[in-house]
N, C-alpha and C. Protein backbone atom coordinates (compact mmCIF):
# COMPACT_ATOMS: atom_id res chain seq x y z
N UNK A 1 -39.38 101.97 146.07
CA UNK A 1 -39.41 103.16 146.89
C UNK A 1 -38.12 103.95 146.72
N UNK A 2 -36.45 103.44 146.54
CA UNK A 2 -35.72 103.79 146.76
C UNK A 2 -34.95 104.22 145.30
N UNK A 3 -36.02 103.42 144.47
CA UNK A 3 -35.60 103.74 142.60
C UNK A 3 -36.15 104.63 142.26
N UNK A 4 -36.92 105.88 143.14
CA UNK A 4 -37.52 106.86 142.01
C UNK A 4 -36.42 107.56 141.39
N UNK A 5 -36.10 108.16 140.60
CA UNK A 5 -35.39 108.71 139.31
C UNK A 5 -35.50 110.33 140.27
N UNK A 6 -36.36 110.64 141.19
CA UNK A 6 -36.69 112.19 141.82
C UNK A 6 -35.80 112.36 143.08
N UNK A 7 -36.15 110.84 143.44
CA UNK A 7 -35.84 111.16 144.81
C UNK A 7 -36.74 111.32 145.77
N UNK A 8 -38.46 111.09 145.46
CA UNK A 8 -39.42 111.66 146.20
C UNK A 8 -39.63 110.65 147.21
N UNK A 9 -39.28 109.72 147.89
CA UNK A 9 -39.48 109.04 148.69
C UNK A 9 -38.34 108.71 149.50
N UNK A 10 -37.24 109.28 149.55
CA UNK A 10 -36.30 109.04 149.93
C UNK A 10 -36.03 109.39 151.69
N UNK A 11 -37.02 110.31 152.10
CA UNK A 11 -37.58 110.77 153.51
C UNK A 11 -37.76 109.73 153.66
N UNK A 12 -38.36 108.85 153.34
CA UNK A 12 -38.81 107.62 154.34
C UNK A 12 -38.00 106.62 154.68
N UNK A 13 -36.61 106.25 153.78
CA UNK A 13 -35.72 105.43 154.34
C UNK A 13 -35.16 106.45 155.13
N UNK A 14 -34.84 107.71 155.28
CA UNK A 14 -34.07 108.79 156.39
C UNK A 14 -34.92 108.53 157.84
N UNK A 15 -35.91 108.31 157.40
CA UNK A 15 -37.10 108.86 159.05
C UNK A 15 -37.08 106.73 159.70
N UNK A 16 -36.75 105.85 158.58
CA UNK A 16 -36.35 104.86 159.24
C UNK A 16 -35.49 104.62 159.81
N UNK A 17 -34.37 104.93 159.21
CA UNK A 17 -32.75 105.08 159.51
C UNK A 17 -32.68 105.86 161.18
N UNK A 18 -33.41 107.00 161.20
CA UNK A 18 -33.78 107.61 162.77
C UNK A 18 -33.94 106.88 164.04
N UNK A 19 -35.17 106.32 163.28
CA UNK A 19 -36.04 105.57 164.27
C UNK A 19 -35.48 104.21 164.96
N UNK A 20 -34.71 103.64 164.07
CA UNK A 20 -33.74 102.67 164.06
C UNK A 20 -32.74 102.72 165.13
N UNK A 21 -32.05 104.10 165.09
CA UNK A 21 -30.85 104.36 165.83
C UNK A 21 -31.33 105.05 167.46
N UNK A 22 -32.77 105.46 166.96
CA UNK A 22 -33.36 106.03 168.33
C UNK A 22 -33.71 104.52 169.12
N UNK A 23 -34.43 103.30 168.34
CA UNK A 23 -34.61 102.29 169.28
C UNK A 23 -33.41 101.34 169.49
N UNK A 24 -32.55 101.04 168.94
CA UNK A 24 -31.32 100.47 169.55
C UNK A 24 -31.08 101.26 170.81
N UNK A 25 -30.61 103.18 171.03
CA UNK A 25 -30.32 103.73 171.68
C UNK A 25 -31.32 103.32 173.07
N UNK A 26 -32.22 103.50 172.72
CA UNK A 26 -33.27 103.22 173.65
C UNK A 26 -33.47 101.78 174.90
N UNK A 27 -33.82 100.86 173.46
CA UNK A 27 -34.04 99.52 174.18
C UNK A 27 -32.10 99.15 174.86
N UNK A 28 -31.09 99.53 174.46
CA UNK A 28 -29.93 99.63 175.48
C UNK A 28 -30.03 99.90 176.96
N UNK A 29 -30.65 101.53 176.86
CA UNK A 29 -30.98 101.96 178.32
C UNK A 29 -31.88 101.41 178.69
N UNK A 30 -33.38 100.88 178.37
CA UNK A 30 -34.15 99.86 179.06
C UNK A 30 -33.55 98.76 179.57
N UNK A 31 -32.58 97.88 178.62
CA UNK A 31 -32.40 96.73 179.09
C UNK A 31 -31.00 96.70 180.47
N UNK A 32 -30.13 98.06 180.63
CA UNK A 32 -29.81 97.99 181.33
C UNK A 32 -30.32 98.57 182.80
N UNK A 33 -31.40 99.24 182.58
CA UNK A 33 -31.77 100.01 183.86
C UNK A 33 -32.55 98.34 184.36
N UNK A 34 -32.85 97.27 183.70
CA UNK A 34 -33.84 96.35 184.27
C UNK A 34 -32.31 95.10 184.60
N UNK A 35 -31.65 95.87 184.44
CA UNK A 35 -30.16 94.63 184.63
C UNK A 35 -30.39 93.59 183.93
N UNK A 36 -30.39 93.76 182.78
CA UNK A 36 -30.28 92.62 181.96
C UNK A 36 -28.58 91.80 181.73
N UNK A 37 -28.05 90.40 181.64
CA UNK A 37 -26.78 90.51 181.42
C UNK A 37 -25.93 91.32 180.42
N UNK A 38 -24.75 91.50 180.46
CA UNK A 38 -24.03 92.34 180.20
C UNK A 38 -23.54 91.61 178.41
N UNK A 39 -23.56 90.21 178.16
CA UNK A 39 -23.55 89.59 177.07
C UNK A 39 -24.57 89.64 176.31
N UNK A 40 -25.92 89.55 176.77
CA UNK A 40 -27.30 90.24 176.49
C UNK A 40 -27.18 91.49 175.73
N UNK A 41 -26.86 92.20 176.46
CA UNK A 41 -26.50 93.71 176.03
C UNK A 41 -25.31 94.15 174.90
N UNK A 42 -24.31 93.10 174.78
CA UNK A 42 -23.55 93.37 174.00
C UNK A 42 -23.89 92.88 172.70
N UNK A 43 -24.33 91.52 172.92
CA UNK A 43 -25.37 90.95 171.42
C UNK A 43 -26.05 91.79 170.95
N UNK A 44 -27.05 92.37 171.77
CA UNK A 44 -27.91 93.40 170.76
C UNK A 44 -26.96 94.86 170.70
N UNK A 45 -26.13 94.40 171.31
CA UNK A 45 -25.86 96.31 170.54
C UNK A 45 -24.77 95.70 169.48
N UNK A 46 -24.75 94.28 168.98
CA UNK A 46 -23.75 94.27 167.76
C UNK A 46 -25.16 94.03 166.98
N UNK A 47 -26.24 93.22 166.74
CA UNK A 47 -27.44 93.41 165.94
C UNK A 47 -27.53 94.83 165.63
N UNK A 48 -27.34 95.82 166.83
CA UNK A 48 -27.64 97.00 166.20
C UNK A 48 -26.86 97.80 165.55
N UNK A 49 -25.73 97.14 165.29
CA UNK A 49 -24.84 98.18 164.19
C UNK A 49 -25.28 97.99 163.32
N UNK A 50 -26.44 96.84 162.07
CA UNK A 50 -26.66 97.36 160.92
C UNK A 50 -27.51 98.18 160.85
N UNK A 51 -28.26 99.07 162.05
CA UNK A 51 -28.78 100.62 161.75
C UNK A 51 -27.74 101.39 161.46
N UNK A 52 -26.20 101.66 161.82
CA UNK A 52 -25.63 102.61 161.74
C UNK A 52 -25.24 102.75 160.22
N UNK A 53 -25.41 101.62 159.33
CA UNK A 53 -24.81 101.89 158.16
C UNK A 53 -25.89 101.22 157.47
N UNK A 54 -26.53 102.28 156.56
CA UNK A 54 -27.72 101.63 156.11
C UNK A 54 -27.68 100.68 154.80
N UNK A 55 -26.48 100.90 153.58
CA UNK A 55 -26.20 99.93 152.96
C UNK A 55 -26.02 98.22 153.43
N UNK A 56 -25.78 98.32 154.82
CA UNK A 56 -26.20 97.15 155.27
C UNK A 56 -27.13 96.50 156.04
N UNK A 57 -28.41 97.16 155.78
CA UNK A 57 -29.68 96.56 156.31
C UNK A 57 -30.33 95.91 155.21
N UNK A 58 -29.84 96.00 153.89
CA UNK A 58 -30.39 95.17 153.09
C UNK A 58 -29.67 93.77 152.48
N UNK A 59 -28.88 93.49 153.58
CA UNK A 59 -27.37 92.60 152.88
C UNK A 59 -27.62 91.05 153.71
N UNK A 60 -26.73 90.11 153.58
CA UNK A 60 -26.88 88.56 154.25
C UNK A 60 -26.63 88.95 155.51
N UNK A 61 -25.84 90.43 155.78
CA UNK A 61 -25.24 90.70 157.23
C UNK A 61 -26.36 91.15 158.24
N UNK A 62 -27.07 92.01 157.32
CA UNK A 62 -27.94 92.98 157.99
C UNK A 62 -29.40 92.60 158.20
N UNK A 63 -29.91 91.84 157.65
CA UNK A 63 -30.61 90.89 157.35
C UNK A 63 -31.38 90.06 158.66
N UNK A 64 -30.24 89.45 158.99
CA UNK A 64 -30.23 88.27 160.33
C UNK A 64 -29.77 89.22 161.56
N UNK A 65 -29.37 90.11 161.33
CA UNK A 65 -29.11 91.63 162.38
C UNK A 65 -30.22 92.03 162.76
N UNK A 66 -30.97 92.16 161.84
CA UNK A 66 -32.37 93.34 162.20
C UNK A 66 -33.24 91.62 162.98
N UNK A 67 -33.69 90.73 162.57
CA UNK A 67 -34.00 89.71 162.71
C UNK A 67 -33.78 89.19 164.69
N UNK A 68 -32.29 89.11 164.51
CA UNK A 68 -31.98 89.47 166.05
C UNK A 68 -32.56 90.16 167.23
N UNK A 69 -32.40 91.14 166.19
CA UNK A 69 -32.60 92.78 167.17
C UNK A 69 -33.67 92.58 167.54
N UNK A 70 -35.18 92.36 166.39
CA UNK A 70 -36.64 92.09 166.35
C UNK A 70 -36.69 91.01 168.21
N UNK A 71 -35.70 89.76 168.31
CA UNK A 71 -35.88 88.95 168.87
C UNK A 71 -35.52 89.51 170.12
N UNK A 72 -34.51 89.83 170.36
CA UNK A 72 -33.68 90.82 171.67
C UNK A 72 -35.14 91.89 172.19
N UNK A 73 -35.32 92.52 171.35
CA UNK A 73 -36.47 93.64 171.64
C UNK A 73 -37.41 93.22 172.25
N UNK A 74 -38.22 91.83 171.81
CA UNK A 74 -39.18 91.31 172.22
C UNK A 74 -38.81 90.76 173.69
N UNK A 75 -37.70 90.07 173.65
CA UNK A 75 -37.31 89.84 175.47
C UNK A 75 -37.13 90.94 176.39
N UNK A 76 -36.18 91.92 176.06
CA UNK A 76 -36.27 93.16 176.87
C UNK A 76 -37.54 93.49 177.23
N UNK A 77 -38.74 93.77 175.61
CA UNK A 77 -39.61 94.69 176.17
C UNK A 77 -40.44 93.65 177.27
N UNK A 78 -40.28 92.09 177.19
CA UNK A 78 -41.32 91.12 177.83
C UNK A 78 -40.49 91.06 179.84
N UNK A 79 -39.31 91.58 179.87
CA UNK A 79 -38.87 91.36 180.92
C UNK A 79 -39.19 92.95 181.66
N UNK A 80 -39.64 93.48 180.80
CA UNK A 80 -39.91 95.01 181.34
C UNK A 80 -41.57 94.94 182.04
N UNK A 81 -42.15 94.26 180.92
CA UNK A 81 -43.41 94.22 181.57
C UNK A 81 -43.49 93.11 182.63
N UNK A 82 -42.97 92.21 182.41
CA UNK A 82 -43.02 90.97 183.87
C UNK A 82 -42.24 92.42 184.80
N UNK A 83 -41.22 93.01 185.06
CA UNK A 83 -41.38 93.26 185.86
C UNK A 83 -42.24 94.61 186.53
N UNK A 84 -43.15 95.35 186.01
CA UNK A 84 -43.90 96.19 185.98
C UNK A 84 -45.15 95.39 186.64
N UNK A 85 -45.24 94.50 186.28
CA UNK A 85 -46.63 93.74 186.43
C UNK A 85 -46.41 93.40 187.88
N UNK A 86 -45.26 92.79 188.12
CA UNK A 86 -45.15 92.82 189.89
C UNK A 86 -45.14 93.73 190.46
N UNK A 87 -45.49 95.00 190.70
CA UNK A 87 -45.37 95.64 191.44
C UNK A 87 -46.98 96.35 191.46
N UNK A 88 -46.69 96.47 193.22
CA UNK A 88 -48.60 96.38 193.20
C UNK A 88 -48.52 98.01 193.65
N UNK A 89 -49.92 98.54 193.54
CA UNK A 89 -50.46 99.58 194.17
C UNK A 89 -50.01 99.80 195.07
């Protein structure tokens, strides 16, 4: 994707690179509006520095970063819905 000789696909690592920095930004403010710990929060926002530099999302560093992040995300988003789910009509 990233070897064409044109350049014609190169939008799509940019519109990842976005999306990347929009959900770190994001799942941050989720996980603190639900008070998640503050070590919690600092772990994933060091997973999420290999969005800021994209030569290292493909590296031994960035790798086990995104991997993290994947894992962090899944608890935030699962402590968001446990607590959504308690709350009644």
């Amino acid at each position: 994707m990233l070897d064409s000789p044109n350049g014609e696909n190169i939008f799509l690592f940019y519109l990842a690179w976005i999306l990347g920095i929009v959900s770190v930004v994001s799942n941050l403010i989720l996980a603190d509006n639900l008070g998640i710990n503050k070590w919690a929060l600092g772990v994933f926002g060091l997973f999420g520095i290999a969005w800021l530099f994209p030569p290292m999302l493909f590296t031994f560093f960035g790798i086990p970063c995104l991997v993290g992040f994947l894992g962090f995300g899944i608890y935030f988003h699962g402590k968001a819905f446990e607590k959504s789910s308690k709350k009644t009509a």
